[in-house]
N, C-alpha and C. Protein backbone atom coordinates (compact mmCIF):
# COMPACT_ATOMS: atom_id res chain seq x y z
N UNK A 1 -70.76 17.83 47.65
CA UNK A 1 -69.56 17.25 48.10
C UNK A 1 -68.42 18.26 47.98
N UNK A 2 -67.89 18.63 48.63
CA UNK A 2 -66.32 19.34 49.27
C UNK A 2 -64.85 18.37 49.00
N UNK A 3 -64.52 19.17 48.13
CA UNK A 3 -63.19 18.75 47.46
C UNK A 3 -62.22 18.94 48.90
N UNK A 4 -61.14 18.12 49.16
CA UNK A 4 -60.48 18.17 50.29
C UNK A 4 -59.02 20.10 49.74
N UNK A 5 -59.49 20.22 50.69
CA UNK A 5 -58.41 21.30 50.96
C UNK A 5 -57.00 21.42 50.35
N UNK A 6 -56.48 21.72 49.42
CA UNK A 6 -54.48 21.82 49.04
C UNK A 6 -54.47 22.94 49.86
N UNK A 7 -53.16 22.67 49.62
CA UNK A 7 -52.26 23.91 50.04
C UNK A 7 -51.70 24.73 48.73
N UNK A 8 -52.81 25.79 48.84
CA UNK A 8 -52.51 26.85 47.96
C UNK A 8 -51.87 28.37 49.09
N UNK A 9 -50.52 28.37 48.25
CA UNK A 9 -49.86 29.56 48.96
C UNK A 9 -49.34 30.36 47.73
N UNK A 10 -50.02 31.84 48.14
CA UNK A 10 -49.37 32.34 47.26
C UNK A 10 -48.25 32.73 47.32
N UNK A 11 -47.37 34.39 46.90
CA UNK A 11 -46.09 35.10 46.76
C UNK A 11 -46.44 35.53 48.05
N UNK A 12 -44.92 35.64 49.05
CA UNK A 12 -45.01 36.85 49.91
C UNK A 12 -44.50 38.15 49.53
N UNK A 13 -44.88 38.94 50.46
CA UNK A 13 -44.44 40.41 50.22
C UNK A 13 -42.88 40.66 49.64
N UNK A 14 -42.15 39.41 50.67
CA UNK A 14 -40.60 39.66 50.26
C UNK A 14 -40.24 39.46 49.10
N UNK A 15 -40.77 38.15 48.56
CA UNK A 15 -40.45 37.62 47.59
C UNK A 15 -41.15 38.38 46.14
N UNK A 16 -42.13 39.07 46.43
CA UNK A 16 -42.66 40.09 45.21
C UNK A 16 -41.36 40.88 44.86
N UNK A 17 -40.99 41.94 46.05
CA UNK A 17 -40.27 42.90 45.91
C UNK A 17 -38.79 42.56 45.56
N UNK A 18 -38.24 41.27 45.74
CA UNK A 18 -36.85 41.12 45.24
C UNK A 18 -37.44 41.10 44.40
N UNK A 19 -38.30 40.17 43.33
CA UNK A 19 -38.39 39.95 42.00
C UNK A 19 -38.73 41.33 41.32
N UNK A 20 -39.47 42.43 41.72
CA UNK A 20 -39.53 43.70 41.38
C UNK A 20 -37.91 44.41 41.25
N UNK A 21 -37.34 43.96 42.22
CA UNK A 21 -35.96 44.63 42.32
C UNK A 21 -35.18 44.08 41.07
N UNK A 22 -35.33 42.84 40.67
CA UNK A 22 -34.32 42.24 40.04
C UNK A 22 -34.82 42.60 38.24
N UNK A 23 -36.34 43.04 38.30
CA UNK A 23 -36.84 43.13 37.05
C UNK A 23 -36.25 44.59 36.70
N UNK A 24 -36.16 45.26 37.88
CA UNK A 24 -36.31 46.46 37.92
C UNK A 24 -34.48 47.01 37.33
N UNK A 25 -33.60 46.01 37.88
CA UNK A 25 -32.49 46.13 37.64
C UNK A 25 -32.00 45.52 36.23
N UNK A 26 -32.49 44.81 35.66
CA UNK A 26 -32.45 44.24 34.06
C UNK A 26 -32.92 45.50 33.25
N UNK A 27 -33.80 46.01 33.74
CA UNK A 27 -34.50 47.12 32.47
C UNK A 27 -33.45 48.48 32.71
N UNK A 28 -32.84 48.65 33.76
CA UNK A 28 -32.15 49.81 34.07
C UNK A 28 -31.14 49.55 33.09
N UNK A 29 -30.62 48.30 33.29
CA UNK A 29 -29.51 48.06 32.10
C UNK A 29 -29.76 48.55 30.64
N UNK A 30 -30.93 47.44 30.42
CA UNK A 30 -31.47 47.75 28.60
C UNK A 30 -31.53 49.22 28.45
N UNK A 31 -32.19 50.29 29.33
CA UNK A 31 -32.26 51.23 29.01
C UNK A 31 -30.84 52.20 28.69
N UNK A 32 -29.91 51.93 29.73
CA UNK A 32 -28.25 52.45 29.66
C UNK A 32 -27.77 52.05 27.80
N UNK A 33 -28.24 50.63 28.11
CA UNK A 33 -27.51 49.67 26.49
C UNK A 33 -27.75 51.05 25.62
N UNK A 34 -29.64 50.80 25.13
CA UNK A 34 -29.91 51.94 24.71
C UNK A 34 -29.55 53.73 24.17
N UNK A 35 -29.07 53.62 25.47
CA UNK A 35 -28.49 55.11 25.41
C UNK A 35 -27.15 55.14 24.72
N UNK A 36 -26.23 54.24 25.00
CA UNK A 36 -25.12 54.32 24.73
C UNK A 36 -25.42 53.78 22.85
N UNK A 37 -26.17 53.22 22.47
CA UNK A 37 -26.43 52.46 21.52
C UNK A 37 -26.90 53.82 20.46
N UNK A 38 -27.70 54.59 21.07
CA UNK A 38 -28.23 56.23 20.19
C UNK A 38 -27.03 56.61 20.13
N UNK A 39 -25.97 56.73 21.09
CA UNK A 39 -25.31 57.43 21.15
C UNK A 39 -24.41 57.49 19.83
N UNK A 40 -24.21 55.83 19.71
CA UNK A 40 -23.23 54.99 18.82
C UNK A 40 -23.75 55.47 17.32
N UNK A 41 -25.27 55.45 17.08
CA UNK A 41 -25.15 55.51 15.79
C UNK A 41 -25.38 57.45 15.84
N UNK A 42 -25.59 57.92 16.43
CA UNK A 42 -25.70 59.44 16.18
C UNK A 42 -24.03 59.64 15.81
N UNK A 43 -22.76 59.32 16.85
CA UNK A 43 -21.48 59.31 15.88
C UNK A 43 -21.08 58.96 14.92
N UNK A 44 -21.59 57.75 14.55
CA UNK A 44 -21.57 57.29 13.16
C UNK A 44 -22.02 58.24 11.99
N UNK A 45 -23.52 58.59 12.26
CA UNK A 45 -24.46 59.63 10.95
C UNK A 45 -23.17 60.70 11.34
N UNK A 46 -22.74 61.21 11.88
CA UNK A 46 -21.80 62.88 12.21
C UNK A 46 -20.69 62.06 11.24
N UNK A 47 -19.80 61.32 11.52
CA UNK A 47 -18.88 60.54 10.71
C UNK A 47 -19.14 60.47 9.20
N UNK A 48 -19.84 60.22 8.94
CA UNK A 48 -20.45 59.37 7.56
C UNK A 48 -21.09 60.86 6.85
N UNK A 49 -21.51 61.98 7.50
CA UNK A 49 -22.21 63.29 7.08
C UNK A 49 -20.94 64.02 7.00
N UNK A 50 -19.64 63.87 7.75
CA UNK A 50 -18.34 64.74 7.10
C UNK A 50 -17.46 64.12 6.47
N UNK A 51 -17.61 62.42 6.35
CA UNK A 51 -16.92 62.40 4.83
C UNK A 51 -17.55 62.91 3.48
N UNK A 52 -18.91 62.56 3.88
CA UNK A 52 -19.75 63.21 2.85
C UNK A 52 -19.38 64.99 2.10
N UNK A 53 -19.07 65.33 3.11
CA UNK A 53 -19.25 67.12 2.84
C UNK A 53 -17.45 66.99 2.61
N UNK A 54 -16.79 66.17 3.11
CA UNK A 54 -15.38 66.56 2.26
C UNK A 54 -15.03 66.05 0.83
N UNK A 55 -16.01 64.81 0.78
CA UNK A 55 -15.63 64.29 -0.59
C UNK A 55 -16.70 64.95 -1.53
N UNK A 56 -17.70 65.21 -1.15
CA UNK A 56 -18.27 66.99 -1.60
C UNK A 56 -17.22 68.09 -2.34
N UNK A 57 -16.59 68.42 -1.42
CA UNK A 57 -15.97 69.96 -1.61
C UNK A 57 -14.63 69.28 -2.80
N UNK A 58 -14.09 67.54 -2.43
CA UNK A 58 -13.14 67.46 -3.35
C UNK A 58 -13.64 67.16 -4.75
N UNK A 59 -14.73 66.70 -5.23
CA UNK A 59 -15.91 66.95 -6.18
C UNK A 59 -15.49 68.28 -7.30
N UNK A 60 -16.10 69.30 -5.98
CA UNK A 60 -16.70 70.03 -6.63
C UNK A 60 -15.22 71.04 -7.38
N UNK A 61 -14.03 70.64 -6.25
CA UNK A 61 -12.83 71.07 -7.07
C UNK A 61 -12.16 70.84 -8.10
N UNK A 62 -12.24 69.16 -8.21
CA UNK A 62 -11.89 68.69 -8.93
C UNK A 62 -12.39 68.91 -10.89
N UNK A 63 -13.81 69.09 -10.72
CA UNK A 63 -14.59 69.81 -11.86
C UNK A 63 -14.24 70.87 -11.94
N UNK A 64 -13.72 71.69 -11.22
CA UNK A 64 -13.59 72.98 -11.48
C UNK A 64 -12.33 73.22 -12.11
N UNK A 65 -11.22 72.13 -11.76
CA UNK A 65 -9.49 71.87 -12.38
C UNK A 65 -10.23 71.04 -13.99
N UNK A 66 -10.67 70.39 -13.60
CA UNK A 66 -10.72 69.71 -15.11
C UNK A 66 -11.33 71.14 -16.25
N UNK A 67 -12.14 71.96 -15.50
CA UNK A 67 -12.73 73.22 -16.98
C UNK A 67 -11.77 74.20 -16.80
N UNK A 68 -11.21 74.51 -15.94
CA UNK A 68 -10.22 75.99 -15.85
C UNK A 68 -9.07 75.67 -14.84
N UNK A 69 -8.23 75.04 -14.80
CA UNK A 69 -6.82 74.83 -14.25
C UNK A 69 -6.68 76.18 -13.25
N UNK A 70 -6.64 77.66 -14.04
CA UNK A 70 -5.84 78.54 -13.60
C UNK A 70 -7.32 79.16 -13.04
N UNK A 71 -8.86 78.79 -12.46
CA UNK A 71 -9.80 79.51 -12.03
C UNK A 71 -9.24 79.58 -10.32
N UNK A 72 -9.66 80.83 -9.88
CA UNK A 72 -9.17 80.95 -8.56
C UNK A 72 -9.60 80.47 -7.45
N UNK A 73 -10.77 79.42 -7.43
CA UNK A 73 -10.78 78.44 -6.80
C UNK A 73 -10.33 77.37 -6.30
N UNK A 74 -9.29 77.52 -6.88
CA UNK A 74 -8.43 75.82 -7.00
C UNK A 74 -6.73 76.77 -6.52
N UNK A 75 -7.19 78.28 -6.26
CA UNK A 75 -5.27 78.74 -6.44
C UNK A 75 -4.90 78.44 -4.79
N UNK A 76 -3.78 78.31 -4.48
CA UNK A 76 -3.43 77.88 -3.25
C UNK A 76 -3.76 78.58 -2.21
N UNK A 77 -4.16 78.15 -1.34
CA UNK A 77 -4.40 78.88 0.32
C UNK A 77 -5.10 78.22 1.15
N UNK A 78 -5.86 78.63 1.93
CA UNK A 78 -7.15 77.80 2.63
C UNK A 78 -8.04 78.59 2.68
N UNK A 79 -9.32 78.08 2.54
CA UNK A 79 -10.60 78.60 2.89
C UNK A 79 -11.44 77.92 3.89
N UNK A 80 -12.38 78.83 4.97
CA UNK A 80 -12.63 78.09 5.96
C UNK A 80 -14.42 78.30 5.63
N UNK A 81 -15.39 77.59 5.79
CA UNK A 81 -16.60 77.22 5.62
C UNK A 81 -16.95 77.13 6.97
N UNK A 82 -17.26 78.05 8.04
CA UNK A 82 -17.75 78.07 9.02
C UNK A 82 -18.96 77.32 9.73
N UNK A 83 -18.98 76.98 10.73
CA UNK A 83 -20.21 76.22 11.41
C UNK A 83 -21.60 77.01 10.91
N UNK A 84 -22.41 76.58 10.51
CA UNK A 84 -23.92 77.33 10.24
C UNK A 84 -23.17 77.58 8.54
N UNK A 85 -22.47 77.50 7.69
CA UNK A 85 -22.22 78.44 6.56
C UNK A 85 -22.20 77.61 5.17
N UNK A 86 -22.48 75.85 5.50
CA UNK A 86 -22.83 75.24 4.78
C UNK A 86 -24.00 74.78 4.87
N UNK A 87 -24.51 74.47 3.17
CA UNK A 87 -26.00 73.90 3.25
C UNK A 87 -26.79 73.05 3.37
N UNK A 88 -27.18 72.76 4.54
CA UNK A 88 -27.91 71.46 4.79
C UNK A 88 -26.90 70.75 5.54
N UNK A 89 -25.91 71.19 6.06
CA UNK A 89 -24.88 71.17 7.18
C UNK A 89 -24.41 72.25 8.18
N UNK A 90 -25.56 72.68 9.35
CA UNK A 90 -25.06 74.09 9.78
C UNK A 90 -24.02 73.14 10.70
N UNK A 91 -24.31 71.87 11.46
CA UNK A 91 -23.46 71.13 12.68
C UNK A 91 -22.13 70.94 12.06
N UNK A 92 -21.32 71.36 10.52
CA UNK A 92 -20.10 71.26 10.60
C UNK A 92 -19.61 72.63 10.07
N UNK A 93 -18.25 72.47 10.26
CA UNK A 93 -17.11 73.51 9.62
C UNK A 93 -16.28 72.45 8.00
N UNK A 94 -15.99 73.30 7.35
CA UNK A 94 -15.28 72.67 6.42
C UNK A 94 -14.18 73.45 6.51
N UNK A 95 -13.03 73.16 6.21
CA UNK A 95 -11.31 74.09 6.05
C UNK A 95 -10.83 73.21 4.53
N UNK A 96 -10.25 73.86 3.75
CA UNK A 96 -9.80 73.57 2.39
C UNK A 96 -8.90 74.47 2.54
N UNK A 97 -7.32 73.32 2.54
CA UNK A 97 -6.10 73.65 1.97
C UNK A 97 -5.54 73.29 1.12
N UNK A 98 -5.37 73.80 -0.27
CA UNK A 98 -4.50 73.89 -1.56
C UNK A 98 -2.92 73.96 -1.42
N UNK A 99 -2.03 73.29 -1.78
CA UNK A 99 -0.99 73.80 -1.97
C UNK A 99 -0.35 73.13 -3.24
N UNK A 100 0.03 74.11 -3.82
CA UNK A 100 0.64 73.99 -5.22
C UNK A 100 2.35 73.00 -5.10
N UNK A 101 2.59 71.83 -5.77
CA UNK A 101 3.73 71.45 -6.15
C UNK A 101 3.87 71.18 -4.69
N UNK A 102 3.47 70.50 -4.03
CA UNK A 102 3.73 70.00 -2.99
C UNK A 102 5.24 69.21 -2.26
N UNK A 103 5.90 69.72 -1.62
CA UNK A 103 6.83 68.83 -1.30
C UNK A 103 8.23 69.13 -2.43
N UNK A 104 8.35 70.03 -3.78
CA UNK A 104 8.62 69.81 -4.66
C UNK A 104 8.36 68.44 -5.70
N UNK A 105 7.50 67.53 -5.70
CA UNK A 105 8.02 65.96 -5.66
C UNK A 105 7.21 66.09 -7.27
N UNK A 106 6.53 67.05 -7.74
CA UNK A 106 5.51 67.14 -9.24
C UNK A 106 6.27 68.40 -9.82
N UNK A 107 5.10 68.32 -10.97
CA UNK A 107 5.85 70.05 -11.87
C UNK A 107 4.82 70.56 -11.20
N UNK A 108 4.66 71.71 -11.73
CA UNK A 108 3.54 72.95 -11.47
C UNK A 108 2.66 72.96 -11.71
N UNK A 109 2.06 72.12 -12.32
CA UNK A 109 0.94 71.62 -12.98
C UNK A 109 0.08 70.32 -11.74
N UNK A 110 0.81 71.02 -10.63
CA UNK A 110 0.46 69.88 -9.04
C UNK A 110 -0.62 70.25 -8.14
N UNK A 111 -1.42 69.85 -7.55
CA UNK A 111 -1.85 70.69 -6.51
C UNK A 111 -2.31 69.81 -5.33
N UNK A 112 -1.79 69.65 -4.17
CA UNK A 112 -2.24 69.28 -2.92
C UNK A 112 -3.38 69.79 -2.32
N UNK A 113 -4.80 69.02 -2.50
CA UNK A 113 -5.78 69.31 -1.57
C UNK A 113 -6.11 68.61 -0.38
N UNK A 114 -6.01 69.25 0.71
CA UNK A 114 -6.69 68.64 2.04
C UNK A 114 -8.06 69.09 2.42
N UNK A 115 -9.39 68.61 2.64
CA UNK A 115 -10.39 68.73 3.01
C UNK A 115 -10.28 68.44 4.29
N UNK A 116 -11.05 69.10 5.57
CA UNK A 116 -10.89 68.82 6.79
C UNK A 116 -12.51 69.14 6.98
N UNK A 117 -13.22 68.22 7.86
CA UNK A 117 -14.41 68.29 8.15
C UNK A 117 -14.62 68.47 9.44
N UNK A 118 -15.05 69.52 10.43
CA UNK A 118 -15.02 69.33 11.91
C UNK A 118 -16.50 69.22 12.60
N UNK A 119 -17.01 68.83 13.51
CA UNK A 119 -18.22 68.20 13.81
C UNK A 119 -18.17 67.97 15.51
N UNK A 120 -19.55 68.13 15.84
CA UNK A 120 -19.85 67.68 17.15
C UNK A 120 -20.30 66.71 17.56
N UNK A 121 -20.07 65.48 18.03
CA UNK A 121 -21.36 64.13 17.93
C UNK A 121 -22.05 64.46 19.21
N UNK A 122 -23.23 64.35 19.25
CA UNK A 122 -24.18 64.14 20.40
C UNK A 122 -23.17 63.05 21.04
N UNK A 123 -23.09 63.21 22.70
CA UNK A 123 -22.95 62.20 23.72
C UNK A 123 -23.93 61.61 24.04
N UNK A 124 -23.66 60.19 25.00
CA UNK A 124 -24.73 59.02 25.33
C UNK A 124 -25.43 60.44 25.94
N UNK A 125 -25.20 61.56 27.02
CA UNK A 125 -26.07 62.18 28.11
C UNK A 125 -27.02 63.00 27.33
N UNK A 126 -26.83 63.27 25.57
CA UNK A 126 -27.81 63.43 24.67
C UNK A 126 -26.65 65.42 24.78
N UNK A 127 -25.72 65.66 25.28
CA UNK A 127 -24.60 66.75 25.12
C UNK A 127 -23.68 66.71 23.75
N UNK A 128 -23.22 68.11 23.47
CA UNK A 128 -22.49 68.09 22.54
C UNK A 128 -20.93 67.77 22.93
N UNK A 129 -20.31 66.71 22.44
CA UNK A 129 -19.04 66.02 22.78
C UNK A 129 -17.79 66.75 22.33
N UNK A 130 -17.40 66.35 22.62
CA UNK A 130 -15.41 66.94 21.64
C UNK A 130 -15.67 67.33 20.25
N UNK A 131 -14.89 68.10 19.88
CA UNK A 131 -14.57 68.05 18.31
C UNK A 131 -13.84 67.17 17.94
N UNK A 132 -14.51 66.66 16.73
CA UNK A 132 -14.05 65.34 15.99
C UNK A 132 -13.72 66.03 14.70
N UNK A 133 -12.99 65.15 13.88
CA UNK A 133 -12.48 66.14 12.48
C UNK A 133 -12.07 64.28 11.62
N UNK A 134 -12.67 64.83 10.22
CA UNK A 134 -12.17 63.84 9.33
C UNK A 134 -10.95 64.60 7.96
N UNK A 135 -10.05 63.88 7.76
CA UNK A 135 -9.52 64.53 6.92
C UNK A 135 -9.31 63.86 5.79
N UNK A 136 -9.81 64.84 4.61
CA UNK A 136 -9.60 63.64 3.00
C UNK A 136 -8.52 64.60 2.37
N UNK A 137 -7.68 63.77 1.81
CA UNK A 137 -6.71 64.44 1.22
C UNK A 137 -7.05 63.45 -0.58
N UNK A 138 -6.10 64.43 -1.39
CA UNK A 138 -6.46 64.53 -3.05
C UNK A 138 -5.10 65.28 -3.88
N UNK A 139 -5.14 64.59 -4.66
CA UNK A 139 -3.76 65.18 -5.27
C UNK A 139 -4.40 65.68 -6.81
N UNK A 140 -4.30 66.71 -7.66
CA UNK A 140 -4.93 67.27 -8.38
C UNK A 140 -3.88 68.06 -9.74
N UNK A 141 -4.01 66.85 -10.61
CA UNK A 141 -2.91 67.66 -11.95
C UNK A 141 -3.43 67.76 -12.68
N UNK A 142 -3.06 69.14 -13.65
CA UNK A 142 -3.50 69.10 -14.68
C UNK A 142 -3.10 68.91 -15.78
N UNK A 143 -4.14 68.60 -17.07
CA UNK A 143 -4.43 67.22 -18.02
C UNK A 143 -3.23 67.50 -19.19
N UNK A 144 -3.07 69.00 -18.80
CA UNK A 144 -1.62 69.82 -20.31
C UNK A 144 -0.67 69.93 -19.82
């Protein structure tokens, strides 16, 4: 016995290819999201890796004022830490400016430090972007 006939119709050609088009146009998106989304946290780690290396360098000054006030590390000027010249950071520059008695506004026993961190973030196109710069500043007296 022979089951009576439905009407089974499948997809046409047209109707495949919009739905290809439309799948095709959702994933183009996710993938953009994506990109821009690497992009987002690769600025962030560059951000978060030069506060790191400035509150580093104000560290390592600050120990150095607490054992020897008058060691010449800490005496006023700037020093610049070139791209490639720190360790385990060649992607930044560091700049350290000292200035003694700042402003007049302390005794001599004052010292104004600015840490400046400069950096490249990867762009969404996976390129190196603008220079970006964080700056930590620190005020530094000593204890006599």
């Amino acid at each position: 016995m022979r089951l009576p006939l439905r009407d089974e119709r499948g997809f046409t050609l047209a109707e495949v290819l919009i739905a290809t088009v439309i799948l095709s146009i959702g994933l183009v998106a996710v993938a953009t999201g994506f990109q821009y989304a690497t992009s987002g946290v690769e600025t962030g780690k560059g951000e978060t890796t030069a506060a790191f290396l400035a509150e580093q360098r104000l560290e390592q000054l600050k120990a150095t004022a607490l054992v020897d006030w008058t060691n010449a590390s800490i005496a006023a000027g700037t020093t610049t830490e070139a791209y490639g010249s720190i360790a385990n950071a060649s992607a930044y520059q560091r700049v350290t400016t000292i200035t003694n008695n700042p402003g007049g506004t302390c005794t001599a026993n004052c010292k104004l430090v600015q840490v400046t961190v400069f950096y490249k973030p990867v762009s969404a196109r996976g390129q190196l972007d603008q220079e970006r710069r964080v700056d930590v500043y620190s005020m530094l007296a000593s204890r006599t």
